[in-house]
PDB file of N, CA and C in Angstrom:
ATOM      1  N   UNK A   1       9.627   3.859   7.569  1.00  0.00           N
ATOM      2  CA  UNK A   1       8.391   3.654   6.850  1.00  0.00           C
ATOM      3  C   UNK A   1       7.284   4.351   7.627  1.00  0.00           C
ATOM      4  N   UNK A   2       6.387   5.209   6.828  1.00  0.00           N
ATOM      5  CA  UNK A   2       5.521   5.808   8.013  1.00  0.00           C
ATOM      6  C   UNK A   2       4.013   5.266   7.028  1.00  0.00           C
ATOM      7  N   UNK A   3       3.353   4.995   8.173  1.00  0.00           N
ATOM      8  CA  UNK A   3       2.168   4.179   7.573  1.00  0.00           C
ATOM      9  C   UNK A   3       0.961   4.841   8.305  1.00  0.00           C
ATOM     10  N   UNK A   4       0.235   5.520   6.913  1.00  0.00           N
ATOM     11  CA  UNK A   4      -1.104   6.095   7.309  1.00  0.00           C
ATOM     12  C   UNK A   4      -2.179   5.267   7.146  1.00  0.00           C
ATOM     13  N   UNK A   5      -2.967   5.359   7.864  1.00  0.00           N
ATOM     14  CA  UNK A   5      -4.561   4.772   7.725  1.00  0.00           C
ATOM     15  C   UNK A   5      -5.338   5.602   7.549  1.00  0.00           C
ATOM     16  N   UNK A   6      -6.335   5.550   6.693  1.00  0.00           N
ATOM     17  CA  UNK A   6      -7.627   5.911   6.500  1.00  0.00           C
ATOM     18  C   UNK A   6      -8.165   6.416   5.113  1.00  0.00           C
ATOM     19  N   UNK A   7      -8.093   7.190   4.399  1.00  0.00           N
ATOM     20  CA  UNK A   7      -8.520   7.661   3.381  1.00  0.00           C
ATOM     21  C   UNK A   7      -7.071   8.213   2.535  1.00  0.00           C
ATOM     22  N   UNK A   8      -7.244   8.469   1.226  1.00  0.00           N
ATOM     23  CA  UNK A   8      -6.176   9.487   0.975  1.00  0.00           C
ATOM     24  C   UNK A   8      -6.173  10.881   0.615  1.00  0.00           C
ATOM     25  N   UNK A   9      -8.192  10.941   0.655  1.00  0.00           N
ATOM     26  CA  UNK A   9      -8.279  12.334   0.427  1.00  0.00           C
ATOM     27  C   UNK A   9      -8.075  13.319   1.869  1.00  0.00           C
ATOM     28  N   UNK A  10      -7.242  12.304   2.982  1.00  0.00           N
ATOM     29  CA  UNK A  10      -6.951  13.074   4.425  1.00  0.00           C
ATOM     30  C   UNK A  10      -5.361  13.566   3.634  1.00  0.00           C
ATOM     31  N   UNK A  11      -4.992  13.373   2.847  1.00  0.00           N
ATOM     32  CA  UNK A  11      -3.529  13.800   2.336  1.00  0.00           C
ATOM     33  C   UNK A  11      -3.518  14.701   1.189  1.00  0.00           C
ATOM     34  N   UNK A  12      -2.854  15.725   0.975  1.00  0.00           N
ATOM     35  CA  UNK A  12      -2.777  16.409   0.293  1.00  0.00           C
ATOM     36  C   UNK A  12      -2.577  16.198  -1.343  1.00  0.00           C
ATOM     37  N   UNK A  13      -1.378  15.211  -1.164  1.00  0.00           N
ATOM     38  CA  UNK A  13      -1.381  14.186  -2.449  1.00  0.00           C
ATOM     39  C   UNK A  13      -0.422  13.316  -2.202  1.00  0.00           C
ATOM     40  N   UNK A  14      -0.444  12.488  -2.856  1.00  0.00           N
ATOM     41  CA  UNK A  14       0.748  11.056  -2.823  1.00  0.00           C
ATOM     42  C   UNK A  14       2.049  11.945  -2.874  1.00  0.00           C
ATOM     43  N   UNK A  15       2.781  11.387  -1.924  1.00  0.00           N
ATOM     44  CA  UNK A  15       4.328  11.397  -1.885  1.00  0.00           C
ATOM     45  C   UNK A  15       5.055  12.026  -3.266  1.00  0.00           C
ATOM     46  N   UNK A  16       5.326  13.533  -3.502  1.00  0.00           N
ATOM     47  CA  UNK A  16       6.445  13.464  -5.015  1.00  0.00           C
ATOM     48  C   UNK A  16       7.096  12.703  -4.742  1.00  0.00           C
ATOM     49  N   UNK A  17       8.319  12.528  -3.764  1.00  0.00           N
ATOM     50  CA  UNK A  17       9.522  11.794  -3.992  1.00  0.00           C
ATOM     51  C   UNK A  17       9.269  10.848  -3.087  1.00  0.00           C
ATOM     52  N   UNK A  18      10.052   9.786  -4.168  1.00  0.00           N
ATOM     53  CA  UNK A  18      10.108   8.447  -2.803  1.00  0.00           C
ATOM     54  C   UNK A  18       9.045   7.582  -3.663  1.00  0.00           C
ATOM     55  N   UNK A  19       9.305   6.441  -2.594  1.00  0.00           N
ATOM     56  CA  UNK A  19       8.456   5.083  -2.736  1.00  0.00           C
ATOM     57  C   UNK A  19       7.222   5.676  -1.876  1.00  0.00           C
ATOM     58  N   UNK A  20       6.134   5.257  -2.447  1.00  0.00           N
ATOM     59  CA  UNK A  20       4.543   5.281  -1.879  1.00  0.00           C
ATOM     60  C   UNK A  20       3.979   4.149  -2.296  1.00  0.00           C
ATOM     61  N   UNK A  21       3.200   3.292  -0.873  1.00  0.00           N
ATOM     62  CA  UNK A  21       2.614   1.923  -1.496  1.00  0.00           C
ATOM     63  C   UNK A  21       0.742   2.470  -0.738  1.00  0.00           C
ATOM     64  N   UNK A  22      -0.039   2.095  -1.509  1.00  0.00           N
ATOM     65  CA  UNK A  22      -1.306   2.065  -1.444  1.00  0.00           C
ATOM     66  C   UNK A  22      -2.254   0.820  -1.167  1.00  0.00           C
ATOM     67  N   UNK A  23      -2.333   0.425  -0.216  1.00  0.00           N
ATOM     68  CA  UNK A  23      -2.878  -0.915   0.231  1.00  0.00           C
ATOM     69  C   UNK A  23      -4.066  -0.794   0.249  1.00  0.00           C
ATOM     70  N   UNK A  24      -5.372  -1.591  -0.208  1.00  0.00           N
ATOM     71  CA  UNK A  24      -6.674  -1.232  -0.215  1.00  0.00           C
ATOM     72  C   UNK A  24      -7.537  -2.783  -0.188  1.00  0.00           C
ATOM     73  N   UNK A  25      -7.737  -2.860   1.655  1.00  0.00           N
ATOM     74  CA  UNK A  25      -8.133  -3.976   2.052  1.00  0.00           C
ATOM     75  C   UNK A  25      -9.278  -4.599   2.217  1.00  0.00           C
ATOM     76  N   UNK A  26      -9.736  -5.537   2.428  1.00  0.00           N
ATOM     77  CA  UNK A  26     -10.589  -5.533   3.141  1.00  0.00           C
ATOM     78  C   UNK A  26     -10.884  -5.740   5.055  1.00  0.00           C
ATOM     79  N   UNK A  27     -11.706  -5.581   5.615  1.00  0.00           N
ATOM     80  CA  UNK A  27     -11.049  -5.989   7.285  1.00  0.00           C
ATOM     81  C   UNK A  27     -11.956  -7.045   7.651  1.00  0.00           C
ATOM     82  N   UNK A  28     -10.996  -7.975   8.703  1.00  0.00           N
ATOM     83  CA  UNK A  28     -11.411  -9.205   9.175  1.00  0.00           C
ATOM     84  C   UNK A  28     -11.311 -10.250   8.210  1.00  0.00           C
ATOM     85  N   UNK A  29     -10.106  -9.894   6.979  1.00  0.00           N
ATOM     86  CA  UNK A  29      -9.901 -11.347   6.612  1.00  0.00           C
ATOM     87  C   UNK A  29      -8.515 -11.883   7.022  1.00  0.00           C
ATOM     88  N   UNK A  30      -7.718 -13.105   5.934  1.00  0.00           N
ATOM     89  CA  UNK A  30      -7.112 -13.617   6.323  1.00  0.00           C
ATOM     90  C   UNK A  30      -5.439 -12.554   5.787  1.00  0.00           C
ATOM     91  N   UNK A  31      -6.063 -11.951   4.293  1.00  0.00           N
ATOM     92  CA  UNK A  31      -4.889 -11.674   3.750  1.00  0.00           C
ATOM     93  C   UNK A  31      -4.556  -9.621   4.693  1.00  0.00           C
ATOM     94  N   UNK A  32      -5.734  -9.461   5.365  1.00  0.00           N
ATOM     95  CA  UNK A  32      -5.750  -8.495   6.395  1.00  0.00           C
ATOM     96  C   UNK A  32      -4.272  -8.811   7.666  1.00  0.00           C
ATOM     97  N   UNK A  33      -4.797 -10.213   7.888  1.00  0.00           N
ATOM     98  CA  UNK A  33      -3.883 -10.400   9.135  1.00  0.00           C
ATOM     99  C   UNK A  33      -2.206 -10.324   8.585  1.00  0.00           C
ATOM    100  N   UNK A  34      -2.196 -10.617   7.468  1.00  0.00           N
ATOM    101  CA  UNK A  34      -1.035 -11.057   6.853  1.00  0.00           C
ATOM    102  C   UNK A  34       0.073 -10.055   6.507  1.00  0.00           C
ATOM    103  N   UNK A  35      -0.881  -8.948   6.065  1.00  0.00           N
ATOM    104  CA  UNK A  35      -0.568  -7.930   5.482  1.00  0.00           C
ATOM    105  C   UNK A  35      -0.128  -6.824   6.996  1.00  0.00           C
ATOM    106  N   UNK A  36      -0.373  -7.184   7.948  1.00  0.00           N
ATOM    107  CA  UNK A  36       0.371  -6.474   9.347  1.00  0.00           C
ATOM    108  C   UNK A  36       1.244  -7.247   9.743  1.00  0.00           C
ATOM    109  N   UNK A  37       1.434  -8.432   9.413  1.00  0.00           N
ATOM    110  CA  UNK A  37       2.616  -8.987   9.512  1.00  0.00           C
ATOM    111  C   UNK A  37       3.606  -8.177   8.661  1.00  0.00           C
ATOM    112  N   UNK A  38       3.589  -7.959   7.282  1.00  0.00           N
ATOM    113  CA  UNK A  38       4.181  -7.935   6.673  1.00  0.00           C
ATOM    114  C   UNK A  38       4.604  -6.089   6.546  1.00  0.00           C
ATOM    115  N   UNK A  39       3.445  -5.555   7.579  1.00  0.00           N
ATOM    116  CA  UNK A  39       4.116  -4.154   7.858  1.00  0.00           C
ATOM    117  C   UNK A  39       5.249  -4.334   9.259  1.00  0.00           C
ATOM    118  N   UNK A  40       4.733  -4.862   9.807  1.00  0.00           N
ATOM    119  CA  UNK A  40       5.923  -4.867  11.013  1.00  0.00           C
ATOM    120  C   UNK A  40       7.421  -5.225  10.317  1.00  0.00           C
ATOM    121  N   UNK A  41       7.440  -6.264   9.661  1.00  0.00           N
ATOM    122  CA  UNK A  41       8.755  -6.856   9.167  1.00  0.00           C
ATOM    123  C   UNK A  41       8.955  -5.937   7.675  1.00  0.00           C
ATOM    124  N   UNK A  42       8.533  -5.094   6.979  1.00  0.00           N
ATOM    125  CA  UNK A  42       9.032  -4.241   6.544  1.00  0.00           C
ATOM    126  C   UNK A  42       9.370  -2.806   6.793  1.00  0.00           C
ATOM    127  N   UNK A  43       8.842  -2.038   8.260  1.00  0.00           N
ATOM    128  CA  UNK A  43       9.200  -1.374   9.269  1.00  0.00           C
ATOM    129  C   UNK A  43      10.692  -1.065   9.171  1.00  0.00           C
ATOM    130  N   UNK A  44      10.757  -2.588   9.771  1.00  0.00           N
ATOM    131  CA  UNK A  44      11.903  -2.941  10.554  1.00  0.00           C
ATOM    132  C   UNK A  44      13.116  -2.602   9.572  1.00  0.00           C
ATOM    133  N   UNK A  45      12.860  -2.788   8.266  1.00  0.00           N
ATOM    134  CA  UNK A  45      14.023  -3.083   6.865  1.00  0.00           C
ATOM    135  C   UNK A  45      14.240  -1.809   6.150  1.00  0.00           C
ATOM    136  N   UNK A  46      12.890  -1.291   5.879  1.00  0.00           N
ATOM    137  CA  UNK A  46      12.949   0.375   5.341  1.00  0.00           C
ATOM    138  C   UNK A  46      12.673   1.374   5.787  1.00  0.00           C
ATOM    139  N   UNK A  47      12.490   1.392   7.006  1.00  0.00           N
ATOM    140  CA  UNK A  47      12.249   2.693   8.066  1.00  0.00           C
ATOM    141  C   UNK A  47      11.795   3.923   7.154  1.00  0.00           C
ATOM    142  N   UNK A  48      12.738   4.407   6.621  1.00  0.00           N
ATOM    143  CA  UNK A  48      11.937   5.894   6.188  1.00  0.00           C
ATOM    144  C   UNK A  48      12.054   6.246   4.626  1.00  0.00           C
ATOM    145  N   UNK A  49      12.287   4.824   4.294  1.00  0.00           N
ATOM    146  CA  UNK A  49      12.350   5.042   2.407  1.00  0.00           C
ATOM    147  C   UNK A  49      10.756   4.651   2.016  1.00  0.00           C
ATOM    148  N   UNK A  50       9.928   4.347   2.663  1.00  0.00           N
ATOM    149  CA  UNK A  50       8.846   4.068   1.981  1.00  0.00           C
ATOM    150  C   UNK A  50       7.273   4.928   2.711  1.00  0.00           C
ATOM    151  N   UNK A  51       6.428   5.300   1.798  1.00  0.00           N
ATOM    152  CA  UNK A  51       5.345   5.640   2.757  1.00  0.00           C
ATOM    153  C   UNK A  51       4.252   4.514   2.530  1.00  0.00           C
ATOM    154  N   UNK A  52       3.322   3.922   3.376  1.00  0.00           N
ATOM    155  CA  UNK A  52       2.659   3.174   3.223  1.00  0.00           C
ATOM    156  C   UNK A  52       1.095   3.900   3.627  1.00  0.00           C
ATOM    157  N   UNK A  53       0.294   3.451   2.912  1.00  0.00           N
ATOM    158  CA  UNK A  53      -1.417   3.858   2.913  1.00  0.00           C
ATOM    159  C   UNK A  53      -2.130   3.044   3.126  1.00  0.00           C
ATOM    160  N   UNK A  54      -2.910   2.861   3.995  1.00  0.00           N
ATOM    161  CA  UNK A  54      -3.900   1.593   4.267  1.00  0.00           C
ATOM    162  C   UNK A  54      -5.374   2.397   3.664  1.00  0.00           C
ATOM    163  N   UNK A  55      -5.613   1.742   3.209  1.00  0.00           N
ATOM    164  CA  UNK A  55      -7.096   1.901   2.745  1.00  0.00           C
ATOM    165  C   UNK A  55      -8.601   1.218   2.996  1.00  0.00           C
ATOM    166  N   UNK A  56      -9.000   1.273   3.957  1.00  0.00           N
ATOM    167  CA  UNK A  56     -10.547   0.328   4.156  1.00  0.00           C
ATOM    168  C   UNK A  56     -11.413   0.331   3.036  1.00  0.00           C
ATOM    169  N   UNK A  57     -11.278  -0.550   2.007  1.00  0.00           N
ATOM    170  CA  UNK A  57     -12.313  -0.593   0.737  1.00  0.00           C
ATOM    171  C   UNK A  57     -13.990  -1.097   0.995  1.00  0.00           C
ATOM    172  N   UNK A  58     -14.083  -1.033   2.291  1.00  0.00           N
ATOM    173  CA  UNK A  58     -15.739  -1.329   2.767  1.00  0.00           C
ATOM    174  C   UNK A  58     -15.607   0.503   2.883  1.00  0.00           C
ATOM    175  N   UNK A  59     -14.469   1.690   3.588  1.00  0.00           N
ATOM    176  CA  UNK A  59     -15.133   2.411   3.886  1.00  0.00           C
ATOM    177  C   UNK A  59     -14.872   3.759   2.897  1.00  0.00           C
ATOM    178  N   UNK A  60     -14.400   2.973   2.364  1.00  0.00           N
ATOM    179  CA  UNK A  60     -13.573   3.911   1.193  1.00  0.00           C
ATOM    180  C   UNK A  60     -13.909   4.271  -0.098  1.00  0.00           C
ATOM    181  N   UNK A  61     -15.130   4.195  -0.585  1.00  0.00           N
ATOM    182  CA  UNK A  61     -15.756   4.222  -1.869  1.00  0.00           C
ATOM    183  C   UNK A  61     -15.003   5.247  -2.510  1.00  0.00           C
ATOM    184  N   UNK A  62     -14.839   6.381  -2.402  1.00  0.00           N
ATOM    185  CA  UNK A  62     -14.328   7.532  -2.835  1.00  0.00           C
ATOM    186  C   UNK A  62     -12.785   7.183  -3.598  1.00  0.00           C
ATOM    187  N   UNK A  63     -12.260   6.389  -2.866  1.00  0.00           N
ATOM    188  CA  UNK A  63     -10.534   6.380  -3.270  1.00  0.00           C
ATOM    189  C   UNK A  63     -10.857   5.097  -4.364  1.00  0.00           C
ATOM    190  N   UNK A  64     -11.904   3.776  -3.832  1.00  0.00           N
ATOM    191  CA  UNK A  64     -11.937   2.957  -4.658  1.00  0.00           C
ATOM    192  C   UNK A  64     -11.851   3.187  -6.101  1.00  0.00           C
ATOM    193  N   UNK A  65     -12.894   3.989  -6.059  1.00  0.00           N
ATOM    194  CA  UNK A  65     -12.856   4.929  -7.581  1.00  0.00           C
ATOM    195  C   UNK A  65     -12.001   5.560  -8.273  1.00  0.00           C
ATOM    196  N   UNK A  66     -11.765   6.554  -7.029  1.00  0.00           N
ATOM    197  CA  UNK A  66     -10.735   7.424  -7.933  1.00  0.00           C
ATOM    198  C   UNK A  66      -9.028   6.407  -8.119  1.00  0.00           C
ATOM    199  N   UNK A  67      -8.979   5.287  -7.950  1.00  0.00           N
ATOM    200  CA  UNK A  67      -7.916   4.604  -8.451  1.00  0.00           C
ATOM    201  C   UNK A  67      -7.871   3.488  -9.351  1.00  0.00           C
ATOM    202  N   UNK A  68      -9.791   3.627  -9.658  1.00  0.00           N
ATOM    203  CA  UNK A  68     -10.194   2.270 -10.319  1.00  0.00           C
ATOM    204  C   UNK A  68      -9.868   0.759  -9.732  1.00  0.00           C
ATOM    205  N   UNK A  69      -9.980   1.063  -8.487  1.00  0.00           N
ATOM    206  CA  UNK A  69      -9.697  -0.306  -7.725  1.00  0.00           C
ATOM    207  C   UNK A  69     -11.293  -1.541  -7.409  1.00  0.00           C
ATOM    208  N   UNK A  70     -10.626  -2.294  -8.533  1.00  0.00           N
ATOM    209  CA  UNK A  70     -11.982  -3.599  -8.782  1.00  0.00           C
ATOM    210  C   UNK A  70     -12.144  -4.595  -7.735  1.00  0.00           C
ATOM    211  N   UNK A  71     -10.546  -5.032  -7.312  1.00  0.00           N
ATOM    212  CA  UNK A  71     -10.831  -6.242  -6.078  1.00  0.00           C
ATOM    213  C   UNK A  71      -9.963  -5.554  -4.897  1.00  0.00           C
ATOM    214  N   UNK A  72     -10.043  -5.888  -3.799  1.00  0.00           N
ATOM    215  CA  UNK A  72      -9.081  -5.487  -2.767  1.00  0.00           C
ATOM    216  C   UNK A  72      -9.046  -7.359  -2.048  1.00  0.00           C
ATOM    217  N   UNK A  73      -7.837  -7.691  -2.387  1.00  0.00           N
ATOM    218  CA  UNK A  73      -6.245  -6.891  -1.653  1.00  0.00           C
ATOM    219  C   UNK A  73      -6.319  -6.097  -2.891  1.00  0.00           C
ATOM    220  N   UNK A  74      -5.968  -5.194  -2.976  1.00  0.00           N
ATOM    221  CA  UNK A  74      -5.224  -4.555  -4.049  1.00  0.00           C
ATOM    222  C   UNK A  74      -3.810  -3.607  -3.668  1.00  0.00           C
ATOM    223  N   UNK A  75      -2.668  -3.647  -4.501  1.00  0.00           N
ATOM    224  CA  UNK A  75      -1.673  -2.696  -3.809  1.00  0.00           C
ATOM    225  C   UNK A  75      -1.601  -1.626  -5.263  1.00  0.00           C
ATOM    226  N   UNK A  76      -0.865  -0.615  -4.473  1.00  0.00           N
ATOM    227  CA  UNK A  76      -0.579   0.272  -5.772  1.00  0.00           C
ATOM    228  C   UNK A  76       0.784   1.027  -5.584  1.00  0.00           C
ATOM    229  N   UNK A  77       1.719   0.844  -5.944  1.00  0.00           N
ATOM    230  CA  UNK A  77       2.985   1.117  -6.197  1.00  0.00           C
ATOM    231  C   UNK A  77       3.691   2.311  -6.533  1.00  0.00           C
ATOM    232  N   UNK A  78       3.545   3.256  -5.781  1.00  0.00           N
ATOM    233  CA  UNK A  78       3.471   4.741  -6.501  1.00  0.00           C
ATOM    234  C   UNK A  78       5.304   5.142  -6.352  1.00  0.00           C
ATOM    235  N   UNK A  79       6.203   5.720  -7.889  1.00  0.00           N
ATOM    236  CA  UNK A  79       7.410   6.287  -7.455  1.00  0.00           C
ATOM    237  C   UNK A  79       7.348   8.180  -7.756  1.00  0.00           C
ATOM    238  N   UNK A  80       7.963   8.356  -6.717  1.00  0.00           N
ATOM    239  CA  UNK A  80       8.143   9.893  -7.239  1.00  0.00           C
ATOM    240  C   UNK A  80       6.896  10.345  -7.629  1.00  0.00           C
ATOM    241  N   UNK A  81       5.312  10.154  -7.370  1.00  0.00           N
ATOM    242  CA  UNK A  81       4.492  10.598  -7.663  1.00  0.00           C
ATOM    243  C   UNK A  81       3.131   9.892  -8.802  1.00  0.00           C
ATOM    244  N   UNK A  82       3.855   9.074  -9.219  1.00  0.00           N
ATOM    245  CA  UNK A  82       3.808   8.171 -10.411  1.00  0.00           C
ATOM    246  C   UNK A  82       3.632   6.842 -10.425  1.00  0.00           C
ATOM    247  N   UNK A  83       2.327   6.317 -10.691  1.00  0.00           N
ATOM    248  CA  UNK A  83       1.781   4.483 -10.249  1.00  0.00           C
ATOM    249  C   UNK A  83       2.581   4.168 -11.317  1.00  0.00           C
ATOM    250  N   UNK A  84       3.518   3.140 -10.650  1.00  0.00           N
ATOM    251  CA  UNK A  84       4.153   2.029 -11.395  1.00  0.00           C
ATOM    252  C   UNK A  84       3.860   0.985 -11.534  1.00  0.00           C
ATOM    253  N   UNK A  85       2.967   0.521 -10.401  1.00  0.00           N
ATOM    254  CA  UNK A  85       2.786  -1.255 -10.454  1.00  0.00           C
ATOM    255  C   UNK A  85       1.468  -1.052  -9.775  1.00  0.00           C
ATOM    256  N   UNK A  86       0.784  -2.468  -9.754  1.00  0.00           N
ATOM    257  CA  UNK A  86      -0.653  -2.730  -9.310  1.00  0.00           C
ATOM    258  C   UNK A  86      -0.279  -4.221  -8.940  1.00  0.00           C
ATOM    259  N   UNK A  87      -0.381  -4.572  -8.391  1.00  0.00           N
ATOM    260  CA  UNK A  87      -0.826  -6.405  -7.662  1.00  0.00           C
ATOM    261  C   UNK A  87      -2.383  -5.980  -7.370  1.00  0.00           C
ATOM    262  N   UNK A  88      -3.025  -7.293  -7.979  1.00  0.00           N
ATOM    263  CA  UNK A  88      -4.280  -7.711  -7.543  1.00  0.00           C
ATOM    264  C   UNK A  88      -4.400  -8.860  -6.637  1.00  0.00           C
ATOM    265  N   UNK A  89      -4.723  -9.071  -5.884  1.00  0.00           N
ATOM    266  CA  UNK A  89      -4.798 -10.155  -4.881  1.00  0.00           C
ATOM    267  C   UNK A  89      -3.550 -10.375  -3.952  1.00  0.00           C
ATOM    268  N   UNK A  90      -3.305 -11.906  -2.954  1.00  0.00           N
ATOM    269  CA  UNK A  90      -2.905 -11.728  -1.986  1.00  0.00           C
ATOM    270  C   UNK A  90      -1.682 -11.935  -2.315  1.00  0.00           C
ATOM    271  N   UNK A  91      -0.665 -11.619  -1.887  1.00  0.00           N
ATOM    272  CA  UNK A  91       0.734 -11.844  -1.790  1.00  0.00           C
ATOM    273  C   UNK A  91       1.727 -11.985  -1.045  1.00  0.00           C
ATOM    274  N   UNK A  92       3.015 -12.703  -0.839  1.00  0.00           N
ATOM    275  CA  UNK A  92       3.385 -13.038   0.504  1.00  0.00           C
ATOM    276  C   UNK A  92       4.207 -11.867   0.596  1.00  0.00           C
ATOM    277  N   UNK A  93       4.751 -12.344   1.925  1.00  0.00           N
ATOM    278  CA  UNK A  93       5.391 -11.020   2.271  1.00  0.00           C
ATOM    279  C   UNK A  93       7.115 -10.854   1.668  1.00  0.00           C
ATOM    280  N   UNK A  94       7.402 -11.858   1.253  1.00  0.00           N
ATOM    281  CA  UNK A  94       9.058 -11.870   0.230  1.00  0.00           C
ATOM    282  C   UNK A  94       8.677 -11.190  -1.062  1.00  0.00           C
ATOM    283  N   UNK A  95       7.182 -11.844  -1.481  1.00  0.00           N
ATOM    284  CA  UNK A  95       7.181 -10.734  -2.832  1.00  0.00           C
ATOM    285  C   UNK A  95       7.260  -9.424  -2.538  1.00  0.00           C
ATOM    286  N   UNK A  96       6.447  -8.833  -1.475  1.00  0.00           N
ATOM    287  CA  UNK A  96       6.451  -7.658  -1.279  1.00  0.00           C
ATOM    288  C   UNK A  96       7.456  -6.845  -0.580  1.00  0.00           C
ATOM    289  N   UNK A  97       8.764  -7.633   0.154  1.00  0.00           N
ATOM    290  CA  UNK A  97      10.069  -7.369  -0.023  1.00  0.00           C
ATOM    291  C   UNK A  97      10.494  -6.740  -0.899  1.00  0.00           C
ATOM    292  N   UNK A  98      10.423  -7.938  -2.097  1.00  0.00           N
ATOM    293  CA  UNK A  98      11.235  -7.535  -2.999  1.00  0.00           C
ATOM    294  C   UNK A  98      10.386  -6.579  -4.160  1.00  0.00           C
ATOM    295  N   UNK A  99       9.359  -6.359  -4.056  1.00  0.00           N
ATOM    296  CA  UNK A  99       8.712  -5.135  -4.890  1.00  0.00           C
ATOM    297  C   UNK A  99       8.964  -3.686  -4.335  1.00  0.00           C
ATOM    298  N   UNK A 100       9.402  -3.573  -3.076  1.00  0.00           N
ATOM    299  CA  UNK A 100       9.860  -2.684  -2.574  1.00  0.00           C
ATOM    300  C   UNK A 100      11.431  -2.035  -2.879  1.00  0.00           C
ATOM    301  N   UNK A 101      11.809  -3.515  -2.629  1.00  0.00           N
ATOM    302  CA  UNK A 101      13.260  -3.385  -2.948  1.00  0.00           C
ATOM    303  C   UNK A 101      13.517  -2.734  -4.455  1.00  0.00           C
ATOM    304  N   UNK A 102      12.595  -3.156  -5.234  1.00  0.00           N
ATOM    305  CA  UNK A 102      12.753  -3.632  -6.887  1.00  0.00           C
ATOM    306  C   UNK A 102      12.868  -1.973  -7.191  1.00  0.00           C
ATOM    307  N   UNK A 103      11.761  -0.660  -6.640  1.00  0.00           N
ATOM    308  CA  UNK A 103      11.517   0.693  -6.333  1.00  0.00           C
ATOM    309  C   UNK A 103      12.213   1.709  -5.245  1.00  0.00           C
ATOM    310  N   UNK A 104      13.123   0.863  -4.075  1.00  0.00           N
ATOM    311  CA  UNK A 104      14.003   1.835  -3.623  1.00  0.00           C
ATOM    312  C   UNK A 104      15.334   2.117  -3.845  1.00  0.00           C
ATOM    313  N   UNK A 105      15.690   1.249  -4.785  1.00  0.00           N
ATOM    314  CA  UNK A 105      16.891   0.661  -5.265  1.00  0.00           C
ATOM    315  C   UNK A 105      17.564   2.132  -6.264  1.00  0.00           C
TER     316      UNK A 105
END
């Protein structure tokens, strides 16, 4: 799993192939702390089937937009190039197991 921080206009474009997840947080809350939990222990499980994006939505106006992102937590689920799924708000880390799972499968 390789996990970028910061913007996504530092990337050329989302992942063609493969799982791409788009995380767009806020920092210093609770579902912040949770959500690095839940990168370490998915690390560990999908090493290099998934790319992960952290997004600072205090610093991020630009991406907020261009993905139409209203609340953060927000995730965005990208396959092969292509948003499949959206979660709004917080979620544990088995859902997000298995939403992973549900896309590398």
């Amino acid at each position: 799993m390789r996990v970028l921080q910061g913007t996504t206009t530092h990337f050329s474009d989302l992942p063609k192939n493969g799982v791409a997840i788009i995380h767009f947080f806020l920092p210093n809350t609770p579902h912040r702390r949770m959500m690095k939990q839940f990168f370490h222990q998915a690390h560990k499980e999908f090493e290099q089937e998934v790319t992960l994006i952290e997004i600072d939505g205090e610093k991020n106006k630009e991406d907020i937009l261009r993905f139409s992102v209203v609340i953060a937590p927000t995730i965005l689920v990208f396959k092969d190039g292509e948003e499949r799924e959206r979660l709004v708000g917080s979620h544990t880390s088995p859902e997000l197991i298995n939403l992973i799972n549900k896309y590398c499968s």
